[in-house]
Protein backbone atom coordinates (compact mmCIF):
# COMPACT_ATOMS: atom_id res chain seq x y z
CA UNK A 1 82.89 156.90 31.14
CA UNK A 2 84.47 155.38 34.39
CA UNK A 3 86.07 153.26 32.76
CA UNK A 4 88.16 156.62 31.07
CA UNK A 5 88.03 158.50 34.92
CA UNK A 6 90.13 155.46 36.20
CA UNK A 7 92.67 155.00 33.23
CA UNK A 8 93.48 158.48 33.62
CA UNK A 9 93.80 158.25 37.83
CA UNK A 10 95.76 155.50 36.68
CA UNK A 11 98.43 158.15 34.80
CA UNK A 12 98.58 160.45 37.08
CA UNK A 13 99.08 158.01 40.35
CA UNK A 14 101.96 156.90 37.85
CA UNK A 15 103.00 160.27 37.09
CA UNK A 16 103.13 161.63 40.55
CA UNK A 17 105.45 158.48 41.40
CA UNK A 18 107.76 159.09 38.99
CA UNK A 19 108.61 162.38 39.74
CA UNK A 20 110.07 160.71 43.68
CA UNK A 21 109.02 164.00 45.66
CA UNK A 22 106.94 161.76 47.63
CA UNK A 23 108.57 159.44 50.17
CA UNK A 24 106.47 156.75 48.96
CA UNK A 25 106.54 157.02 45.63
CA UNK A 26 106.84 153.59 44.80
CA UNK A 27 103.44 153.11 46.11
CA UNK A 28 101.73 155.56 44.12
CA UNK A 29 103.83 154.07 41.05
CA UNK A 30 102.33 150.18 41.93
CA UNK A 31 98.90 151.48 42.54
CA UNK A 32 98.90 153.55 38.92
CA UNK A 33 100.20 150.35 37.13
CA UNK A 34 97.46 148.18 38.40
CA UNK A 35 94.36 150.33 37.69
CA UNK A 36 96.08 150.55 34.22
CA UNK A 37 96.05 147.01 34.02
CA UNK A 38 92.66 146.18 35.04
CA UNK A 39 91.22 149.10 33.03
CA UNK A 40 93.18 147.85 30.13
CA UNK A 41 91.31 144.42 30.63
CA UNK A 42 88.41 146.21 30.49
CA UNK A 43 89.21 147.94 27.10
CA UNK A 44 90.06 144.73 25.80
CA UNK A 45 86.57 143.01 26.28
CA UNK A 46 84.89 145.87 25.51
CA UNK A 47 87.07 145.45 22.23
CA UNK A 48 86.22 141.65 21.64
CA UNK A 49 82.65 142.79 22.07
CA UNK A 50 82.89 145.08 19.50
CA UNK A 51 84.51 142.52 16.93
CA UNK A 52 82.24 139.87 17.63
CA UNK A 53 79.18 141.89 17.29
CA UNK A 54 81.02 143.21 13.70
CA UNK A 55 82.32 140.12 11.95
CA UNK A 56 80.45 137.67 13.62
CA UNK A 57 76.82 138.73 13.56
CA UNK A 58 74.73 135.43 14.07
């Protein structure tokens, strides 16, 4: 569930930089791209996870 809460503060921080009302927007724009990116990482193992405990049952 966090996991979801932070992907989605991820695109809006990205969001809100893009639109450049902010004087900083560049900020907001770097700061949305990396909690996508380590959120993503999390999806990802959370994926392998889910296909090792699928096809590879021991």
């Amino acid at each position: 569930m966090e996991k979801r809460i932070y992907f989605i503060l991820g695109l809006i921080l990205i969001l809100i930089g893009r639109t450049k009302e902010f004087i900083n927007y560049k900020e907001f724009i770097l700061a949305g791209e990396i909690i996508l990116a380590i959120t993503s990482l999390f999806f990802f193992a959370d994926f392998i996870k889910f296909l090792d405990k699928k096809f590879f049952k021991k």
